[in-house]
N, C-alpha and C. Protein backbone atom coordinates (compact mmCIF):
# COMPACT_ATOMS: atom_id res chain seq x y z
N UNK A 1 211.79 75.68 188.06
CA UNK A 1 212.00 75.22 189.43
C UNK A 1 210.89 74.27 189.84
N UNK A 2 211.27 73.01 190.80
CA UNK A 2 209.99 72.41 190.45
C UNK A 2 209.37 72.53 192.02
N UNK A 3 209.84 73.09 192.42
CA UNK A 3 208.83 73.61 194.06
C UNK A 3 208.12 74.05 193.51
N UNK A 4 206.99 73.65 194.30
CA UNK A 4 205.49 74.32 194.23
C UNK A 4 204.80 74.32 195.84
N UNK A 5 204.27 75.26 195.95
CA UNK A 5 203.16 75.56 196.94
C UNK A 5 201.95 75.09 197.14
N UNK A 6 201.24 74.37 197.37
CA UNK A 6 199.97 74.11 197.58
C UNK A 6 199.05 74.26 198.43
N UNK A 7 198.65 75.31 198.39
CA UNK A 7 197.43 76.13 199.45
C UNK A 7 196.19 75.89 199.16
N UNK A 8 195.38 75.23 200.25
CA UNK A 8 193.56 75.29 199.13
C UNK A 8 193.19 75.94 200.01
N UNK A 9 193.52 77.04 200.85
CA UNK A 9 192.47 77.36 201.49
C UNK A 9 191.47 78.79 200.87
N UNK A 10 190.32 78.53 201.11
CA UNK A 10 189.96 79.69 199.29
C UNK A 10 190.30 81.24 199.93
N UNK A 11 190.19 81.81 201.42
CA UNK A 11 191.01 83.31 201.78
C UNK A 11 192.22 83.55 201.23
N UNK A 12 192.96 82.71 200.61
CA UNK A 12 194.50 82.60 200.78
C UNK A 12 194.50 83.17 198.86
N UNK A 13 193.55 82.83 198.39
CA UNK A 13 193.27 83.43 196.53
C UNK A 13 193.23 85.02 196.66
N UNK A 14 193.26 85.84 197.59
CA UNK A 14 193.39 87.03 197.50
C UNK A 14 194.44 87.26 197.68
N UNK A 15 195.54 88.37 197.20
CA UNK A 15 196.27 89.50 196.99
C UNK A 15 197.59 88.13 196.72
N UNK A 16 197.49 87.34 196.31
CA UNK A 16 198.70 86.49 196.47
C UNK A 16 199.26 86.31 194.77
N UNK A 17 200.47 86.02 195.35
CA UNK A 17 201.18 86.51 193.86
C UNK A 17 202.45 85.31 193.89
N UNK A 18 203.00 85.40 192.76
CA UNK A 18 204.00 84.20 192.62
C UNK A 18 205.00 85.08 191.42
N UNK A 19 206.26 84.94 192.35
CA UNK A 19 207.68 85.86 191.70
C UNK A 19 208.89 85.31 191.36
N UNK A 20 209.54 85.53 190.67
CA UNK A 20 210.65 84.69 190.15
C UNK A 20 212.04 86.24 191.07
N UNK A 21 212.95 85.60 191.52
CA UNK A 21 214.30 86.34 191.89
C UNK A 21 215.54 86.56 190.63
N UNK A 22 215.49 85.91 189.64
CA UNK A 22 216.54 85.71 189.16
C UNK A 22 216.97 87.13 188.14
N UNK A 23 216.35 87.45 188.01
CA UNK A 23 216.63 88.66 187.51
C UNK A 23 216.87 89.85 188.38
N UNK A 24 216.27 89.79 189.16
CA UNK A 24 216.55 91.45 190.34
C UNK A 24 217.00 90.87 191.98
N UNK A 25 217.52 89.63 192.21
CA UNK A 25 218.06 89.56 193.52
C UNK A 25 219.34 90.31 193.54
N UNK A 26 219.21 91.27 194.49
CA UNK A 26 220.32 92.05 194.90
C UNK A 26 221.29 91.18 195.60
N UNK A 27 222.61 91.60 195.13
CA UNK A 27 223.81 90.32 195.79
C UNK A 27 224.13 90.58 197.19
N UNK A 28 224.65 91.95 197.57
CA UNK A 28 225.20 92.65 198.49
C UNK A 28 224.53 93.65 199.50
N UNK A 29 224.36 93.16 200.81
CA UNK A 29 223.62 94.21 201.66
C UNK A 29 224.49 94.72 202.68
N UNK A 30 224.70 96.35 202.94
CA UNK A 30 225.17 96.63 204.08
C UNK A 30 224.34 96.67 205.26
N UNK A 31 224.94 97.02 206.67
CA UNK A 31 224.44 97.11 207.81
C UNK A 31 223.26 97.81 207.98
N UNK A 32 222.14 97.37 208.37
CA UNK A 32 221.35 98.05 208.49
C UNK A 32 220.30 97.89 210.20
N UNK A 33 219.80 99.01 210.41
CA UNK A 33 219.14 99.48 211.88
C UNK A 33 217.84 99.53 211.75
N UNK A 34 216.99 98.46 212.22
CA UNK A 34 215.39 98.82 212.93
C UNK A 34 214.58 98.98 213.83
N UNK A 35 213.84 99.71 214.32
CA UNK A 35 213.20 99.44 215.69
C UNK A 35 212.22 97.90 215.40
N UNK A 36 212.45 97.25 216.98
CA UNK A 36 211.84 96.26 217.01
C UNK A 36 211.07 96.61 217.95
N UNK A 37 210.09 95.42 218.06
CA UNK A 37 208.52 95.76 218.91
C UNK A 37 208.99 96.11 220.11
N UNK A 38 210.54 95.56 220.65
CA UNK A 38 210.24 96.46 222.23
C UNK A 38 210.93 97.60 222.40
N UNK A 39 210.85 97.94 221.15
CA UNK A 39 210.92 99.39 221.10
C UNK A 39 212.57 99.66 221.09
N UNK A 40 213.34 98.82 221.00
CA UNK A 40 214.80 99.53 220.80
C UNK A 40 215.42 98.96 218.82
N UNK A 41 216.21 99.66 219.29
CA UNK A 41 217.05 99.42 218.11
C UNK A 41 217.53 98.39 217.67
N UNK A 42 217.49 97.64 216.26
CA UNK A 42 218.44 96.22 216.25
C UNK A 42 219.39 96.28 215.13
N UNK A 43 220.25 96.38 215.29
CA UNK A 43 221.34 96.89 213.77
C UNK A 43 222.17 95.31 213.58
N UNK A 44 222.46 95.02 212.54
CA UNK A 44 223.40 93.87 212.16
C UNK A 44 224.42 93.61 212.75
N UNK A 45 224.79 95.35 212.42
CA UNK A 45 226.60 95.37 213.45
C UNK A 45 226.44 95.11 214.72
N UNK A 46 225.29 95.10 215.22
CA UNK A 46 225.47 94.70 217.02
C UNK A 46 226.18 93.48 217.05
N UNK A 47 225.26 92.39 216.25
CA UNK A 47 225.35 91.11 216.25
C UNK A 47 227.04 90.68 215.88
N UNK A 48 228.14 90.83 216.59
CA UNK A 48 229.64 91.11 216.52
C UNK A 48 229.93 89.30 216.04
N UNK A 49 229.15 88.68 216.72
CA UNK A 49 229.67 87.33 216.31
C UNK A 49 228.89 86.20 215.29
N UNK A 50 228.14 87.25 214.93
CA UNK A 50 226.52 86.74 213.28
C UNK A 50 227.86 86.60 212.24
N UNK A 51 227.63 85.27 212.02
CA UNK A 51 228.40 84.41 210.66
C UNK A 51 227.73 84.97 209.19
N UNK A 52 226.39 85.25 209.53
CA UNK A 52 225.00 85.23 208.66
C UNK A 52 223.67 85.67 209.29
N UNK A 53 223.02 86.08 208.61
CA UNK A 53 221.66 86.08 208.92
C UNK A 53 220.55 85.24 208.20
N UNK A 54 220.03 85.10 208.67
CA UNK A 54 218.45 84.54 208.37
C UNK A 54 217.34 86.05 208.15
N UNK A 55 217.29 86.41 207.25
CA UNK A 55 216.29 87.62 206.80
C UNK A 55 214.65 87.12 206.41
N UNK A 56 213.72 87.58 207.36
CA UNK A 56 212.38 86.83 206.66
C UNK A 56 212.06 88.21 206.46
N UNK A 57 211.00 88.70 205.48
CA UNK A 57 209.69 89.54 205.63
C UNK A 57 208.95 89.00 205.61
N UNK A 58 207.73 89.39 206.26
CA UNK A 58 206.85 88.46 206.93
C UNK A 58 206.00 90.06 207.40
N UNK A 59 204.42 89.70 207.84
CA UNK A 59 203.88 90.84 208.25
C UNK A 59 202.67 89.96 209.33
N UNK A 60 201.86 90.74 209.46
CA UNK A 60 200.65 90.47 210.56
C UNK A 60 199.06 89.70 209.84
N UNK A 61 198.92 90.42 208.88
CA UNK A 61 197.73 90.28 207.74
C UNK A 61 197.78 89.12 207.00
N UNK A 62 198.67 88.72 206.70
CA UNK A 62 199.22 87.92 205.39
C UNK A 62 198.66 86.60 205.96
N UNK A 63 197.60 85.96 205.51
CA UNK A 63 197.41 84.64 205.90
C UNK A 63 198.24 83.29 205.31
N UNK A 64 199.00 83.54 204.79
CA UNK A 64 200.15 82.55 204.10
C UNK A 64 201.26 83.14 204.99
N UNK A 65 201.70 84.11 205.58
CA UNK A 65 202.32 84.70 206.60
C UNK A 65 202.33 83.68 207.97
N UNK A 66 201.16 83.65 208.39
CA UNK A 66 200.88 82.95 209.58
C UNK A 66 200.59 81.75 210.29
N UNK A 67 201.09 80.85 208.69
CA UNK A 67 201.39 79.90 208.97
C UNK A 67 202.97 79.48 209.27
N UNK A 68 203.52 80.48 209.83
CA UNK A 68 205.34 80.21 209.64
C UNK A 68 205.38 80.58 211.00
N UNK A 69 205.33 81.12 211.57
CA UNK A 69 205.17 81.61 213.38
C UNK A 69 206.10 80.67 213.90
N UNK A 70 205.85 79.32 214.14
CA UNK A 70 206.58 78.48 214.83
C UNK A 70 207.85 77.95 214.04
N UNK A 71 207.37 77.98 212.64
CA UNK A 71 209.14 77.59 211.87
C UNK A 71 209.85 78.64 212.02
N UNK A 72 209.24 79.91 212.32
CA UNK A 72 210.14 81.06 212.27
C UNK A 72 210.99 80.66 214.17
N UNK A 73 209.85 80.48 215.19
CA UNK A 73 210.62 80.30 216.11
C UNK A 73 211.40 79.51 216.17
N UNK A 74 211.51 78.10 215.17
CA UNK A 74 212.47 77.08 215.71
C UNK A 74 213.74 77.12 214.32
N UNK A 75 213.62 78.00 213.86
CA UNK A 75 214.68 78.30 212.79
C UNK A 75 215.84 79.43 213.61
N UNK A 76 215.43 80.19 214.36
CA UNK A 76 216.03 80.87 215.20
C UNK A 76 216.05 80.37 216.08
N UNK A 77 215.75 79.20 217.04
CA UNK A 77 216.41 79.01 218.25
C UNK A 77 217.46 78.00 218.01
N UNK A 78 217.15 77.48 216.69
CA UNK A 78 218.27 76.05 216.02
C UNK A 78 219.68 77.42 216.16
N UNK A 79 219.21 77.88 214.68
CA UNK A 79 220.71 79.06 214.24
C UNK A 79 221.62 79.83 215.33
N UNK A 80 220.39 80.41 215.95
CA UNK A 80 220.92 81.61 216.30
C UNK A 80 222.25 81.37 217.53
N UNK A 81 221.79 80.00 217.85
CA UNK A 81 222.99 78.90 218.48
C UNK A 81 224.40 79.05 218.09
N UNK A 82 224.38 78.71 216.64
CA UNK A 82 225.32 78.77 215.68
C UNK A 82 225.83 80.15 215.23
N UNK A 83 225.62 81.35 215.52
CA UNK A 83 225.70 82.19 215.51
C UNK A 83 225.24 82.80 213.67
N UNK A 84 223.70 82.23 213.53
CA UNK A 84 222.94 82.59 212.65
C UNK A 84 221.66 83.10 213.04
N UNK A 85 221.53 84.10 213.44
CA UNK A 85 220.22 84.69 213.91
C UNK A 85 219.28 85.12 212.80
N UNK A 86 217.93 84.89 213.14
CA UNK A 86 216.90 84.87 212.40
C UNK A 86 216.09 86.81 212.64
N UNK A 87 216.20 86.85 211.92
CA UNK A 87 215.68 88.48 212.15
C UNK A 87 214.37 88.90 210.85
N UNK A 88 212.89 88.81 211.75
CA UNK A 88 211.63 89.45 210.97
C UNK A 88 211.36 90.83 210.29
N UNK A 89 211.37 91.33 209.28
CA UNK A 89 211.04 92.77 208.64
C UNK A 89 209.82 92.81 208.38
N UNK A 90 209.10 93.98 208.90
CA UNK A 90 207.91 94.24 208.25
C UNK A 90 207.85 95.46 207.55
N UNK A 91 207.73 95.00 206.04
CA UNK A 91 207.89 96.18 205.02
C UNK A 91 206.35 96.90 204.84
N UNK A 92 205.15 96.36 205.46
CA UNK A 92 204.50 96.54 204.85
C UNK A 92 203.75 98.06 205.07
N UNK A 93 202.86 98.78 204.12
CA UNK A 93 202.37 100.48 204.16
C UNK A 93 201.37 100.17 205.07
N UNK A 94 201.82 100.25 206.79
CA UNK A 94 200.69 100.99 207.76
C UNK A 94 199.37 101.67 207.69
N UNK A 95 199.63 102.99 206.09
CA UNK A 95 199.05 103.73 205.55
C UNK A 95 197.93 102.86 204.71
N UNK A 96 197.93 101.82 204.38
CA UNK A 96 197.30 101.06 203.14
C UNK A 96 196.61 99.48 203.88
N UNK A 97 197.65 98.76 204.97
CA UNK A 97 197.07 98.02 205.54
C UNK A 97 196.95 98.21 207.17
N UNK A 98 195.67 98.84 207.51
CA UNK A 98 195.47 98.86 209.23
C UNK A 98 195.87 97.93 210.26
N UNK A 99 196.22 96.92 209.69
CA UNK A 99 196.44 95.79 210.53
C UNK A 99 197.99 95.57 210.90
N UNK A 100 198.60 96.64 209.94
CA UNK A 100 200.47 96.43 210.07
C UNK A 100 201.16 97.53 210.83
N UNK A 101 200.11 98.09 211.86
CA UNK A 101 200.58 99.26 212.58
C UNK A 101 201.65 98.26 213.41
N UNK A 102 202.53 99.53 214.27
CA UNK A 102 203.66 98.75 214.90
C UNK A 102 203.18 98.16 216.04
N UNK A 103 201.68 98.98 216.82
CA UNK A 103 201.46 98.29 217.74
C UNK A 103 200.65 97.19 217.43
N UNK A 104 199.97 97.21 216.46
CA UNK A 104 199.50 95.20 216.28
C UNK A 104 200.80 94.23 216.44
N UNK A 105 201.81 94.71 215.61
CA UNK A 105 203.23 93.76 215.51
C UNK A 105 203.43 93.50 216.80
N UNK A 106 203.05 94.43 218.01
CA UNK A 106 203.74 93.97 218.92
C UNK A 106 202.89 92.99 219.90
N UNK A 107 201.61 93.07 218.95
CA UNK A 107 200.49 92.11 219.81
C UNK A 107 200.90 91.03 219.36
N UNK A 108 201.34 90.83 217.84
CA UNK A 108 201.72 89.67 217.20
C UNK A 108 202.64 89.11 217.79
N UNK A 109 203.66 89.81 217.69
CA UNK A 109 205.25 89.13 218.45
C UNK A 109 204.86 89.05 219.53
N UNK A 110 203.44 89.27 220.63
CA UNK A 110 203.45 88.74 221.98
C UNK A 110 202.78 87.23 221.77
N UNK A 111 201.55 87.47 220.58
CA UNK A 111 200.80 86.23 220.95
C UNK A 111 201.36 84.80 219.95
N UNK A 112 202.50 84.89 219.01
CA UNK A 112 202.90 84.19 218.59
C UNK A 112 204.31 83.94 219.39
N UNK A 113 204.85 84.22 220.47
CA UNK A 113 205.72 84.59 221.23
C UNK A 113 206.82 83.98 220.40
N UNK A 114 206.96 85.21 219.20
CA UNK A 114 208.18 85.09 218.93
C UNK A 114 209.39 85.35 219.77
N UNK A 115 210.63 84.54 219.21
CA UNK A 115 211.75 84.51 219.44
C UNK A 115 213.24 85.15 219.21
N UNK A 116 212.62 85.99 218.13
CA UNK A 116 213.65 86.97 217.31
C UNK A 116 213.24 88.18 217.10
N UNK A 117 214.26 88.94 217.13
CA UNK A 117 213.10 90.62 216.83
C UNK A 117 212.14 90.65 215.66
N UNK A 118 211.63 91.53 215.37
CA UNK A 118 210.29 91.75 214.68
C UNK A 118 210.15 93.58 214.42
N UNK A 119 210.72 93.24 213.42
CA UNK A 119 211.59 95.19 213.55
C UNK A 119 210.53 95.79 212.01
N UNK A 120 210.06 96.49 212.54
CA UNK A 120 209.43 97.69 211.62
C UNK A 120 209.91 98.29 210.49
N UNK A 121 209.95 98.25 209.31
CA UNK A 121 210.51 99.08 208.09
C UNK A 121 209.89 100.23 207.72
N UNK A 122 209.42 100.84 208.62
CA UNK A 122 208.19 102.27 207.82
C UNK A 122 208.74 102.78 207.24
N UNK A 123 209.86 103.45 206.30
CA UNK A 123 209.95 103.97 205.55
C UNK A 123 210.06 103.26 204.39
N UNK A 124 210.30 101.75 204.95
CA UNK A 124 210.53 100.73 203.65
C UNK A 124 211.61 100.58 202.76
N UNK A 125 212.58 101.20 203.55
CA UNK A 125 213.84 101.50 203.10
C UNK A 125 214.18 99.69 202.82
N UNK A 126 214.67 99.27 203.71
CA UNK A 126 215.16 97.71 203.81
C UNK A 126 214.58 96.77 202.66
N UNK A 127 213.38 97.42 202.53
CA UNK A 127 212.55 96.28 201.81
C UNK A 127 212.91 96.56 200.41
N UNK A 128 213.51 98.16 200.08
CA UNK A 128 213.76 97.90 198.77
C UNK A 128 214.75 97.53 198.94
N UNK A 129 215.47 97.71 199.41
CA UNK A 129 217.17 97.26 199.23
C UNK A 129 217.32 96.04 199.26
N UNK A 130 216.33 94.82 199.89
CA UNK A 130 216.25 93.82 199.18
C UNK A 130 215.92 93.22 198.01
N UNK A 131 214.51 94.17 197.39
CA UNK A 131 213.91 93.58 196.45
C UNK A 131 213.19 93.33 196.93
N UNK A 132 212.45 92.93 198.02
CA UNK A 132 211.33 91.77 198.76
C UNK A 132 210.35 92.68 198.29
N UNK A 133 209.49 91.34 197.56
CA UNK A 133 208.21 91.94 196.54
C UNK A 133 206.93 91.25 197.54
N UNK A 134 207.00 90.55 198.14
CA UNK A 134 205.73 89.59 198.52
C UNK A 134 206.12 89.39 200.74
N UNK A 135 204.85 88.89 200.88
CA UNK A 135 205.48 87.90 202.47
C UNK A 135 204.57 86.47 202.20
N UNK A 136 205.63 85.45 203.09
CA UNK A 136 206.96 85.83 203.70
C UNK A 136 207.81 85.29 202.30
N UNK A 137 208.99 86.64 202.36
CA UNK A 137 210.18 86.44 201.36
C UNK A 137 210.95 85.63 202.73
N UNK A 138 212.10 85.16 202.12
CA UNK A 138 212.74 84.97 203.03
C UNK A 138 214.98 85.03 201.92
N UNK A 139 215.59 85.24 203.11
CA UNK A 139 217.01 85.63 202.56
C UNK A 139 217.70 84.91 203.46
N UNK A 140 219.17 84.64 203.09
CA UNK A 140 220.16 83.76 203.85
C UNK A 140 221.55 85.12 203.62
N UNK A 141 221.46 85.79 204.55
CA UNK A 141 222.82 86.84 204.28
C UNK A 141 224.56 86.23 204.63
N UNK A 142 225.14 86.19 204.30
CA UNK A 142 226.72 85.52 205.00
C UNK A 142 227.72 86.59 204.79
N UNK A 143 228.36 86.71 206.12
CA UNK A 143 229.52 87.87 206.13
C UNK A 143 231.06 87.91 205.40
N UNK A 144 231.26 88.93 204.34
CA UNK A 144 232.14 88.45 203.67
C UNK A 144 232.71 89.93 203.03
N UNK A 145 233.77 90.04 204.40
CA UNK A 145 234.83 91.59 204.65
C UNK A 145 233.45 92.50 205.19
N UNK A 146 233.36 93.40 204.36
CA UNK A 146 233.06 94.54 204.94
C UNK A 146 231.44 94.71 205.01
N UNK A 147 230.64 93.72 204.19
CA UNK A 147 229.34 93.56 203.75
C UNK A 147 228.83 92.18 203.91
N UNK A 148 227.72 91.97 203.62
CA UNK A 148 226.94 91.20 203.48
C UNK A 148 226.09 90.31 202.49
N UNK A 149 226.57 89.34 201.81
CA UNK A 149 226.27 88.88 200.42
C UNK A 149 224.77 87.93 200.63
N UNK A 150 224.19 87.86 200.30
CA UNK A 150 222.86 87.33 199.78
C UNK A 150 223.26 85.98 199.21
N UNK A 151 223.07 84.52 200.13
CA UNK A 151 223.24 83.68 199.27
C UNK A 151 222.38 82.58 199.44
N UNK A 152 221.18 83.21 199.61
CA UNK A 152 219.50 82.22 199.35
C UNK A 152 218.71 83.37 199.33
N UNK A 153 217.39 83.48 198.74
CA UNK A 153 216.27 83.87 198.27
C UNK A 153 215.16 83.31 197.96
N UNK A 154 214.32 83.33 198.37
CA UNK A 154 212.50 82.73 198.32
C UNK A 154 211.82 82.18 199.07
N UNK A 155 211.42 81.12 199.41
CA UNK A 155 210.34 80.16 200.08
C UNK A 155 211.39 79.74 201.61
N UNK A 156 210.41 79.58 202.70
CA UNK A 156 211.52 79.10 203.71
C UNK A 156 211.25 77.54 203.85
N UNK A 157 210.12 77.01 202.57
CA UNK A 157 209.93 76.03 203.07
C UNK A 157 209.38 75.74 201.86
N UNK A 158 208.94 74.27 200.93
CA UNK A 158 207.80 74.26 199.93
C UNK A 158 206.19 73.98 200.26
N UNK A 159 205.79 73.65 201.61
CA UNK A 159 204.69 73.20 201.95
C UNK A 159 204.47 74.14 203.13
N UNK A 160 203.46 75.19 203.23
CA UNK A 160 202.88 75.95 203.88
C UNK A 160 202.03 75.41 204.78
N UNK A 161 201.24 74.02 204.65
CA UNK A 161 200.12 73.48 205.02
C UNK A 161 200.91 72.68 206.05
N UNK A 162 201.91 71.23 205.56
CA UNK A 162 202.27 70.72 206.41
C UNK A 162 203.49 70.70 206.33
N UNK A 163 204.21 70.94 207.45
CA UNK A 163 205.86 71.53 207.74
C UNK A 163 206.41 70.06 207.80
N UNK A 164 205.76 68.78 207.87
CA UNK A 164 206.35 67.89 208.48
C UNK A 164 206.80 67.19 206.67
N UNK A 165 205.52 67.90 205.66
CA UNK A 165 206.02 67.43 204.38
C UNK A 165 207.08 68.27 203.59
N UNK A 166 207.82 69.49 204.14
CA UNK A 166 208.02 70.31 203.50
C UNK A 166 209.53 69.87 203.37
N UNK A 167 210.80 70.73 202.15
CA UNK A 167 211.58 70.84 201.98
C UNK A 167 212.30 72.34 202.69
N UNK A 168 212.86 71.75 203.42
CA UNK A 168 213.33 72.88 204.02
C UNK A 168 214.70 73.81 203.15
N UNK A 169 214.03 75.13 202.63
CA UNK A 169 215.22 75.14 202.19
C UNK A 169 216.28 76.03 202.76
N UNK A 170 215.71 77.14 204.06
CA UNK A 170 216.69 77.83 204.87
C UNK A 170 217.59 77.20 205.42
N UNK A 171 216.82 75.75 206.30
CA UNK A 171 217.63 75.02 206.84
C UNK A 171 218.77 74.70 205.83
N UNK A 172 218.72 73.80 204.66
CA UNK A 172 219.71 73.53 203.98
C UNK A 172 220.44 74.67 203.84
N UNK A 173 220.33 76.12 203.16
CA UNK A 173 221.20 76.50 202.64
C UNK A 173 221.84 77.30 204.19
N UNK A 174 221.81 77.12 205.16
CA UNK A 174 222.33 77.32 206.47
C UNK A 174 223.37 76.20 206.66
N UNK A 175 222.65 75.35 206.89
CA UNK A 175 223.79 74.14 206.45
C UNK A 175 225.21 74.17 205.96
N UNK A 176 224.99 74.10 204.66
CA UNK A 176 225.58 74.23 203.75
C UNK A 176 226.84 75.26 204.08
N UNK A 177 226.30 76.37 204.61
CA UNK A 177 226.84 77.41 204.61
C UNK A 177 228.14 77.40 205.88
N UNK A 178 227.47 76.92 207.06
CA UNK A 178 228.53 76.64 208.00
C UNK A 178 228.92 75.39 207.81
N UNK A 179 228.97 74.47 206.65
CA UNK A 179 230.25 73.86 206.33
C UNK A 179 230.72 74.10 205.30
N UNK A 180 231.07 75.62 205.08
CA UNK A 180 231.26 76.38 203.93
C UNK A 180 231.42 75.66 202.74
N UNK A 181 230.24 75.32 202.44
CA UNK A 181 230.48 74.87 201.08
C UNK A 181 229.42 75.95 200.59
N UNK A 182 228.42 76.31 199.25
CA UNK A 182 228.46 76.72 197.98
C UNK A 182 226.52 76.19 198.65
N UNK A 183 225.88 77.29 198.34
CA UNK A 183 224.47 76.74 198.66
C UNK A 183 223.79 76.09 197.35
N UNK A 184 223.37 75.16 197.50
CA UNK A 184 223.06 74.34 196.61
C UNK A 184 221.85 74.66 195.65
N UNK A 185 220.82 75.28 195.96
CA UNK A 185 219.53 75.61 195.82
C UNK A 185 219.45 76.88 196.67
N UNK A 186 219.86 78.30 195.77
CA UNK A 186 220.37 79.31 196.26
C UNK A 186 218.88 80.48 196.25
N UNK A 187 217.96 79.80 194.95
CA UNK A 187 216.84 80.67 194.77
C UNK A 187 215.44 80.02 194.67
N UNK A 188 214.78 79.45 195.06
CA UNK A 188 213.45 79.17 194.77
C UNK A 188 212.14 80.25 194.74
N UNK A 189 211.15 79.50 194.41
CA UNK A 189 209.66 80.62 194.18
C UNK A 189 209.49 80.02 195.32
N UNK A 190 208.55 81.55 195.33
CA UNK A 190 207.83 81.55 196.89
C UNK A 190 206.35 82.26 196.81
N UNK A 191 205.60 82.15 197.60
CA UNK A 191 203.72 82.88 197.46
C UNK A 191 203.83 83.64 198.50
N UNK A 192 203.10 84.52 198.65
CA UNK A 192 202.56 85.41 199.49
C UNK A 192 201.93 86.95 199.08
N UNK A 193 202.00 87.74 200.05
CA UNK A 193 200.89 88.77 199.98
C UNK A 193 201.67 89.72 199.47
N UNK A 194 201.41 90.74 198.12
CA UNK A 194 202.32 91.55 197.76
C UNK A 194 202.38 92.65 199.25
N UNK A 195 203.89 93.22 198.60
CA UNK A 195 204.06 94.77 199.53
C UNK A 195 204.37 95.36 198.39
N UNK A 196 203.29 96.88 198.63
CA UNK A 196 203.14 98.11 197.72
C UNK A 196 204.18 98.68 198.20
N UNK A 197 204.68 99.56 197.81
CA UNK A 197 205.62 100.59 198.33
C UNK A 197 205.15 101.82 197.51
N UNK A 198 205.53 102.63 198.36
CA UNK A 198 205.13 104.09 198.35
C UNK A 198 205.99 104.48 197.60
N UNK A 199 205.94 105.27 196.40
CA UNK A 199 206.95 106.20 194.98
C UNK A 199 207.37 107.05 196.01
N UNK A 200 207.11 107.57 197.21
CA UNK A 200 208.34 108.72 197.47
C UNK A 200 208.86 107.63 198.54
């Protein structure tokens, strides 16, 4: 794949990792329910007229994380128009990183004034059922009968540093998608901060 990332900033050389999808992207996701920072519930099935979703994980800590804040807001106020809403998971162990408690998230989602929920995974259920190994992963879900098929995986962008150089690739495969055609560039690599998950 010939995306590449280019980060120099030297904080950003810790815990960061680089993953390939093609072997373990899960195709098919059902409905699933999280609490978001203001504290209620956000389930898929609410969303009665979501064509698709926009799936990021993304967390608080992750300094390759926090440079997406504002693409995350203007990726959801473009979509969610279109009836593609952008929806944040945080998979990450509370237990392991202090900084991913739910109430920081909700300092986060105040002072980055996000635009889309920002829903908690503590048991981390979601996160396996994606696969999402790193933040920010990012997914393109599209509704099709009774479930939810997976049809993008990795990077939401190739340039972390400057958005104005980057290849967008959510945007495209959103695109693409509501003029139902076939996403073109369905998987790319992506960087960020691993998520451990807990064996039980």
């Amino acid at each position: 794949m010939k995306s590449k990332l280019l980060i120099f900033y030297p904080f950003m050389l810790i815990a960061f990792a680089l993953f390939s999808f093609k072997s373990s992207i899960q195709k098919m996701v059902l409905d699933f329910s999280l609490k978001n920072v203001n504290d209620k519930i956000v389930s898929t099935s609410s969303y009665k007229n979501a064509k698709g979703f926009i799936i990021v994980f993304t967390c608080n800590h992750c300094p390759f994380a926090k440079l997406y804040s504002k693409r995350l807001n203007d990726l959801n106020a473009k979509y969610s128009k279109l009836n593609v809403p952008l929806l944040a998971i945080n998979s990450m162990d509370s237990l392991v990183y202090e900084e991913e408690t739910f109430e920081l998230m909700k300092q986060k989602a105040k002072k980055d004034k996000f635009n889309f929920p920002y829903l908690q995974d503590a048991n981390q259920t979601i996160g396996k059922l994606f696969g999402a190994e790193h933040t920010p992963t990012a997914y393109v879900i599209w509704k099709e009968k009774n479930h939810w098929t997976i049809k993008y995986v990795g990077s939401i962008d190739d340039n972390g540093e400057h958005p104005e150089k980057a290849t967008p690739f959510i945007s495209n495969a959103v695109d693409e998608l509501l003029q139902n055609k076939n996403v073109t560039e369905s998987e790319t690599e992506s960087f960020g901060c691993r998520i451990f998950y807990r064996k039980n």
